[in-house]
C-alpha atoms as a PDB file:
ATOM      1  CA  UNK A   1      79.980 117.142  85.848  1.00  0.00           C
ATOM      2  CA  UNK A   2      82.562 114.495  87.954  1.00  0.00           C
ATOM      3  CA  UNK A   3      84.045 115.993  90.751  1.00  0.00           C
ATOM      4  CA  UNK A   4      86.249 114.468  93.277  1.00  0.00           C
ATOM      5  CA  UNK A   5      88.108 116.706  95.742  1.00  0.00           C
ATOM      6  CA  UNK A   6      90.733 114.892  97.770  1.00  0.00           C
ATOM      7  CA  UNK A   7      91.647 116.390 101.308  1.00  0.00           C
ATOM      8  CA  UNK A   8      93.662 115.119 104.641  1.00  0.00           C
ATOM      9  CA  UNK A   9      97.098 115.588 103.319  1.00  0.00           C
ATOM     10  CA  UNK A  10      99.495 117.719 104.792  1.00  0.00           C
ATOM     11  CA  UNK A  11     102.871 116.687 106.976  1.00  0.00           C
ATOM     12  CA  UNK A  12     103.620 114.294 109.239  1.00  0.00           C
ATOM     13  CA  UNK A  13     106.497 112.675 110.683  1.00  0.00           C
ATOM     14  CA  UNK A  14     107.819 109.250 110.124  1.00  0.00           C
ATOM     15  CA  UNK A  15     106.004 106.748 112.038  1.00  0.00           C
ATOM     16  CA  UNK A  16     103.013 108.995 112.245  1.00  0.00           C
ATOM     17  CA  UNK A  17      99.625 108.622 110.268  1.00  0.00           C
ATOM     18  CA  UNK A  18      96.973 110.378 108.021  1.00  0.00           C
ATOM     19  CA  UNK A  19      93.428 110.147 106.556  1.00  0.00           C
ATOM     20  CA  UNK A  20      92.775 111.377 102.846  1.00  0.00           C
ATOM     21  CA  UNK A  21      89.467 111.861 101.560  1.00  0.00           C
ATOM     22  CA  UNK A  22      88.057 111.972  98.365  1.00  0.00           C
ATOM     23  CA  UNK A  23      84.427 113.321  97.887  1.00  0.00           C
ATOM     24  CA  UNK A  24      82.770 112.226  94.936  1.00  0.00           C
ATOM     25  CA  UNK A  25      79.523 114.341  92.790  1.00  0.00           C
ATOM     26  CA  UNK A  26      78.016 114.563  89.295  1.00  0.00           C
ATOM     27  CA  UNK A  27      77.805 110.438  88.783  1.00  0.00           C
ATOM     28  CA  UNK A  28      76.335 107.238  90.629  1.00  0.00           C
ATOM     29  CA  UNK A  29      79.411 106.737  93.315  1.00  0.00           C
ATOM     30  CA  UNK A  30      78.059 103.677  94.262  1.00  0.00           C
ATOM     31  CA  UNK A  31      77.831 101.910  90.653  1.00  0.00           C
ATOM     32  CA  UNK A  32      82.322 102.295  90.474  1.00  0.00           C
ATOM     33  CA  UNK A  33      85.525 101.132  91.784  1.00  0.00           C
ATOM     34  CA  UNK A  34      87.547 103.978  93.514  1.00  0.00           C
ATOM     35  CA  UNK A  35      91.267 104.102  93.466  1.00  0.00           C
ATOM     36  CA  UNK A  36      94.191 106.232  95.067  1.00  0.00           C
ATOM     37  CA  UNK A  37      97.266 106.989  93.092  1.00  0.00           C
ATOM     38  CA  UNK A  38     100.301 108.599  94.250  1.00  0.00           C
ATOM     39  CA  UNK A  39     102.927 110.670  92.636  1.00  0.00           C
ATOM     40  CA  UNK A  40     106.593 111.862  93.509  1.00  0.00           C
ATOM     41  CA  UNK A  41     107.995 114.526  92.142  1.00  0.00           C
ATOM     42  CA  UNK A  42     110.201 113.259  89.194  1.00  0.00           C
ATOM     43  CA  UNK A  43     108.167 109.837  89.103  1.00  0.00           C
ATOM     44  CA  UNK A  44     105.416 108.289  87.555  1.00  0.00           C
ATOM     45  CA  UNK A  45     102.301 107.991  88.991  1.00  0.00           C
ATOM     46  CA  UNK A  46     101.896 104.945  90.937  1.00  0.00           C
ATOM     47  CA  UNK A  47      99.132 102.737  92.288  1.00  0.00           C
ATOM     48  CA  UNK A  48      98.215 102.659  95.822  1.00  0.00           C
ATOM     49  CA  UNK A  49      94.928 101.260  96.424  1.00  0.00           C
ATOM     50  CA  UNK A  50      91.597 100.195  95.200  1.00  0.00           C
ATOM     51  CA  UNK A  51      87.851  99.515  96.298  1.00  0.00           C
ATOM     52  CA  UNK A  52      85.213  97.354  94.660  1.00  0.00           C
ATOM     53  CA  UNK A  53      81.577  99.365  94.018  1.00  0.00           C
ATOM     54  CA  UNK A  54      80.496  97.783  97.035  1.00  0.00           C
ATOM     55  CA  UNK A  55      83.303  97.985  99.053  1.00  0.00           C
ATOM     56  CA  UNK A  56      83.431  93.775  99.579  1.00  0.00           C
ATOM     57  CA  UNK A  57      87.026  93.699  97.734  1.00  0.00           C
ATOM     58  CA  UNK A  58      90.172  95.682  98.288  1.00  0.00           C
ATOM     59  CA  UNK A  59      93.494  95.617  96.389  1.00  0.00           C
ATOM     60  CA  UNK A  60      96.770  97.313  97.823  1.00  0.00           C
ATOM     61  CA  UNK A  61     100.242  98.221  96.030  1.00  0.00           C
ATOM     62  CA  UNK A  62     102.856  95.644  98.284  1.00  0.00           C
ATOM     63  CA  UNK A  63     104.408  98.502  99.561  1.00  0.00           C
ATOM     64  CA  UNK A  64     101.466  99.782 101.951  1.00  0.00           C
ATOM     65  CA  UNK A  65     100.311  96.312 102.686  1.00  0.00           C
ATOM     66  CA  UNK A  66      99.360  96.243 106.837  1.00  0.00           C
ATOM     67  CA  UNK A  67      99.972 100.629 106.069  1.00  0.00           C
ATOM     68  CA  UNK A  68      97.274 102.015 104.380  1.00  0.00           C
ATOM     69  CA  UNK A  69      93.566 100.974 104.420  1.00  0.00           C
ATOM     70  CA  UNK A  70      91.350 102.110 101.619  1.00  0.00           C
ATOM     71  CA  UNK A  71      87.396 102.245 102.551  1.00  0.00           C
ATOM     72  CA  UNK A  72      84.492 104.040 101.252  1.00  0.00           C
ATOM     73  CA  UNK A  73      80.776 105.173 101.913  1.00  0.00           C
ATOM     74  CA  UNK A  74      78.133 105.328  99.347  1.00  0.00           C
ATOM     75  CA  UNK A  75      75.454 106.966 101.811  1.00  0.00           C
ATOM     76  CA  UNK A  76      78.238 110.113 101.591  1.00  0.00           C
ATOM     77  CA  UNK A  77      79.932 109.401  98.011  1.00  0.00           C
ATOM     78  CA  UNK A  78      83.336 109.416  99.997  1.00  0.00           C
ATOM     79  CA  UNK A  79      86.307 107.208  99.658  1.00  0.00           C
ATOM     80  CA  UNK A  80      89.037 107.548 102.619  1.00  0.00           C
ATOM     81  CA  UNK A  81      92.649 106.110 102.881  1.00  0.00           C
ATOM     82  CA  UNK A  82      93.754 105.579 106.018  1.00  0.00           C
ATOM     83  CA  UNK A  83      97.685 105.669 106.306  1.00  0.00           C
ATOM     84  CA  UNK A  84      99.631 104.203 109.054  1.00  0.00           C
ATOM     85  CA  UNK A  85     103.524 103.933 110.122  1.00  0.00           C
ATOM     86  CA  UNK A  86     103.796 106.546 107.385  1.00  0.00           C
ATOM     87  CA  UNK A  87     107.937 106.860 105.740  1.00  0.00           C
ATOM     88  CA  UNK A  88     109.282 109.514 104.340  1.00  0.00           C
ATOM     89  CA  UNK A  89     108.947 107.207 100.776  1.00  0.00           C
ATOM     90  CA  UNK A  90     105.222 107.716 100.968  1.00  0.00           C
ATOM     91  CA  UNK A  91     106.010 111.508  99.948  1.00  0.00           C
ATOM     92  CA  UNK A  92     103.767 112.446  97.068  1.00  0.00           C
ATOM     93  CA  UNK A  93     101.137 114.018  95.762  1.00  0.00           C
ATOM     94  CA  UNK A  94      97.892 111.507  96.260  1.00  0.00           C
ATOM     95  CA  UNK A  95      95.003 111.384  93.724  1.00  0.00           C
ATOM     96  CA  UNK A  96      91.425 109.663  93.718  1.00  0.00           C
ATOM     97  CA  UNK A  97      89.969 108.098  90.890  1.00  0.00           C
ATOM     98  CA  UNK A  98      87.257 106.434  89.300  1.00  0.00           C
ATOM     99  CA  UNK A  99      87.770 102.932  87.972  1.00  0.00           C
ATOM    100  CA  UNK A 100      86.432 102.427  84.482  1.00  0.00           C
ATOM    101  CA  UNK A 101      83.658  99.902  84.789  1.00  0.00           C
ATOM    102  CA  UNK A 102      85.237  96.590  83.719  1.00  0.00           C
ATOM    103  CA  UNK A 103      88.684  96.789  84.790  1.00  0.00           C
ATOM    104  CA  UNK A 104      88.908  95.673  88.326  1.00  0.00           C
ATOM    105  CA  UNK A 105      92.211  94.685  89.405  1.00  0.00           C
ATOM    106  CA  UNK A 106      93.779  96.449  87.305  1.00  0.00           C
ATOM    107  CA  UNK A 107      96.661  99.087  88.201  1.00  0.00           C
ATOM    108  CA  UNK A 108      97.259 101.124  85.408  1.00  0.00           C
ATOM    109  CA  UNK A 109      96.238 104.605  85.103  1.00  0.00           C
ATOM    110  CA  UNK A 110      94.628 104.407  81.882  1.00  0.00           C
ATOM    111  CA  UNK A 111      92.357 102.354  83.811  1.00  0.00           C
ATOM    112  CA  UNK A 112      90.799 104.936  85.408  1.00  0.00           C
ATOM    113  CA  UNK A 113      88.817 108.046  83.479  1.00  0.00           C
ATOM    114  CA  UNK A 114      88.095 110.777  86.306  1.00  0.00           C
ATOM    115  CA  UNK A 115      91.104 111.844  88.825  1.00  0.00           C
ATOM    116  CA  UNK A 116      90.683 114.651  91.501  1.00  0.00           C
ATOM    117  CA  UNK A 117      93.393 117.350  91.617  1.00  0.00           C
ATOM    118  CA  UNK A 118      95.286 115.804  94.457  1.00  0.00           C
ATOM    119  CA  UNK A 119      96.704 116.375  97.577  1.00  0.00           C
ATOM    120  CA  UNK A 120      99.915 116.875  99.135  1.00  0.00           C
ATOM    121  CA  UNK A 121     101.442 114.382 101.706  1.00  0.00           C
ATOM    122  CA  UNK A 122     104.867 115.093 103.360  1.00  0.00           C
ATOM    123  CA  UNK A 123     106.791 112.884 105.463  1.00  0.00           C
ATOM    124  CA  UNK A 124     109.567 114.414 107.243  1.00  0.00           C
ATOM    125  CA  UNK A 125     111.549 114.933 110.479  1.00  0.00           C
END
């Protein structure tokens, strides 16, 4: 069975920074492209970041450009975002994914067939 379990959210202040993870079980982590997605409340869910199988390409949403840096390990079947200079427009709920083989570069969330439950980032003063 795919699991991934996000963790690392929580609430920060703007300006301030956070780690996610997203631990990864029950396929070969190492064969797929990992994403994070991000949701507000009352939005759709948006793109934030991806990683290549092997980690030697990255893709970023413009808005965390020089923010947010997506890496992974396949000796632990983890995938991290590391978020920077955090704004209180980075407020949502974050998700992992798996990429379905094929489809790098893409965005879209039909792109991508296993999503974690999510976790909750809060930037506020």
């Amino acid at each position: 069975e795919v699991q991934l379990v996000e963790s690392g959210g929580g609430l920060v202040q703007p300006g301030g920074s956070l780690r996610l993870s997203c631990a990864a079980s029950g396929f070969t982590f190492s064969s797929y492209a990992m994403g994070w997605f991000r949701q507000a409340p009352g939005k759709e869910r948006e793109f934030v970041a991806a990683i290549s199988w092997m980690a030697g390409n990255t893709l970023y949403t413009d808005s965390v450009k020089g923010r947010f840096t997506i890496s992974r390990d396949n000796t632990k079947n983890m995938v991290y975002l590391q978020m920077n200079s955090l704004q209180p427009e980075d407020t949502a709920m974050y998700y992992c994914a798996t990429q379905a083989r094929g489809t790098w570069g893409s965005t879209s969330p039909r792109n991508y067939n296993y999503w974690g439950q999510g976790t909750r980032v809060t930037v506020s003063s």
